[in-house]
Structure formats: structure tokens, C-alpha cells
Protein backbone atom coordinates (compact mmCIF):
# COMPACT_ATOMS: atom_id res chain seq x y z
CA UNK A 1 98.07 -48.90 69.81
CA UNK A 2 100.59 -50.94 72.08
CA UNK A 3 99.69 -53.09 75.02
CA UNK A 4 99.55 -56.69 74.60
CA UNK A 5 96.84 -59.48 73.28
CA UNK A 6 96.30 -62.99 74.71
CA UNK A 7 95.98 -66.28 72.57
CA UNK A 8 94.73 -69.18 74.65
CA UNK A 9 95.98 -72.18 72.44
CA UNK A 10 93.45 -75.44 72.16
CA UNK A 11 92.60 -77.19 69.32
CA UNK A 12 92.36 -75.09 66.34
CA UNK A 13 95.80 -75.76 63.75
CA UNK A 14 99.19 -74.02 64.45
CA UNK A 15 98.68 -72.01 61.55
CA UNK A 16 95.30 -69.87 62.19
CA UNK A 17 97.11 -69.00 65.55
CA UNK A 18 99.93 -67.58 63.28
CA UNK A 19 97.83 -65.88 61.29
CA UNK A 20 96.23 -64.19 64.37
CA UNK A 21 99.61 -63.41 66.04
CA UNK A 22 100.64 -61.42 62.56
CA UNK A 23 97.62 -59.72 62.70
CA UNK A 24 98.15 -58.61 66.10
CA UNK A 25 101.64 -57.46 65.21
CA UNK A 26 99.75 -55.81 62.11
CA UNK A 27 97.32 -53.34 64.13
CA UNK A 28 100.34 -52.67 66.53
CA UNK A 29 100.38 -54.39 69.32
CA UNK A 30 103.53 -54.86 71.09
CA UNK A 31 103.13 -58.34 72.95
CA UNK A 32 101.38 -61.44 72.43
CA UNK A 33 100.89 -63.41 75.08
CA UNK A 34 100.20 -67.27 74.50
CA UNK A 35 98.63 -69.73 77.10
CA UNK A 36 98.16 -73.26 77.57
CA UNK A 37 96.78 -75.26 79.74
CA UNK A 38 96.81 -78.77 80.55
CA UNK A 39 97.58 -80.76 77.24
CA UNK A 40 97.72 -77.53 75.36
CA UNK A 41 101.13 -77.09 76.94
CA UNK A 42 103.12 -78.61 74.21
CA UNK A 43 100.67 -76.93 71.67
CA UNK A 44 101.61 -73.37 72.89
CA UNK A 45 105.34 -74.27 72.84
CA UNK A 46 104.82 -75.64 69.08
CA UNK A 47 103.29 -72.16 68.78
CA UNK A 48 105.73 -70.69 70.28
CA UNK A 49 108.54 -72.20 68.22
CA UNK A 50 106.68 -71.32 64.87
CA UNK A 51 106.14 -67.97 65.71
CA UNK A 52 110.00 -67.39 65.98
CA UNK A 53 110.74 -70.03 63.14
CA UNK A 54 108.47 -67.38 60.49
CA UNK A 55 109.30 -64.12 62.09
CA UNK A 56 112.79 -64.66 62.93
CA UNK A 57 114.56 -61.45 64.02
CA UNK A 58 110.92 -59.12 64.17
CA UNK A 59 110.15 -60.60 67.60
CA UNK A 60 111.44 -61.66 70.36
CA UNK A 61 110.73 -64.01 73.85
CA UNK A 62 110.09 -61.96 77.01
CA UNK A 63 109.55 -64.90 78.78
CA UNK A 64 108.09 -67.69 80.25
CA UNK A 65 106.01 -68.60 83.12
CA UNK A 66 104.91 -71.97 84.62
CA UNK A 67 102.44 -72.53 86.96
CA UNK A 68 98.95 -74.45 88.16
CA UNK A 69 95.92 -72.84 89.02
CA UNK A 70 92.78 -74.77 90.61
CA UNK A 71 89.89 -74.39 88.79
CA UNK A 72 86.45 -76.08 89.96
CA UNK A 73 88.30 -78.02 92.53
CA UNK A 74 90.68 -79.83 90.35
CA UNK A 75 94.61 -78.61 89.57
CA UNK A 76 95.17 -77.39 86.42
CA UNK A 77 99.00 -76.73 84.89
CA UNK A 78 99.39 -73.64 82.54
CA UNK A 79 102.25 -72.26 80.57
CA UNK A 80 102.40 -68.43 79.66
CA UNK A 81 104.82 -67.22 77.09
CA UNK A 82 105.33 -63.74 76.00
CA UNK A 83 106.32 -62.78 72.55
CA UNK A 84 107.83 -59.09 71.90
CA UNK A 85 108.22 -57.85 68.23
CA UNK A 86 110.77 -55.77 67.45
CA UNK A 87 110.92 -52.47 66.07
């Protein structure tokens, strides 16, 4: 399959957005991409750092973006990490 998904982090617990990012992974994709804006920032770093604390050596960081965006007239922050399993 390749290509890569996108997981906008937000409320739901660290662990269902585990659970999705091993699916993922399962049905081949090659990169996950995480977002978060505003106070999801630290949320999709906590991701982030679980993601590599459970799969260890089977993926790997791509990298990481910061940014803002406006949206609606108001300026919104954003952080966009890419995660890259290996094969």
C-alpha cells in the first residue's frame, strides 16, 4: 500500500492513537504523520514519544515541523511530526 496517514491529536487517550498508528503500520503504510494544534501540541509530542517508547527500533522520526496557520481570523500554532517504520 505505502503512502502515508494523518492523525490529528485532540482529546481522545494516548493509547487509542497507538492503537491506530499500529494499525496503520499493520495495512502497510509507510508514514504516519501526527498533528497538533494549539494545546494539542504537547499531546502530539506525548504521542510522539510513546510511539517510539512501544515500537522502538520498527520506526523511525522523519521529522518535525513547526508552524502557525490563521484560521477564521485568529493565529493558530501547529506541530507536524512524521513517523517512518522500518523495514
Amino acid at each position: 500500500m505505502g503512502g502515508e496517514r494523518t492523525i490529528v491529536v485532540s482529546s481522545k487517550p494516548i493509547r487509542e492513537y497507538l492503537i491506530d498508528v499500529a494499525m496503520f503500520f499493520q495495512e502497510g503504510v509507510d508514514v504516519v504523520v501526527i498533528k497538533g494544534y494549539g494545546r494539542f501540541i504537547s499531546r502530539a509530542v506525548d504521542l510522539y514519544n510513546a510511539i517510539m517508547d512501544k515500537m522502538r527500533d520498527s520506526v523511525e522520526s522523519q521529522g518535525v515541523l513547526i508552524g502557525s496557520e490563521v484560521v477564521q481570523g485568529r493565529v493558530k500554532p501547529y506541530i507536524v511530526i512524521k513517523v517512518k517504520k522500518r523495514y
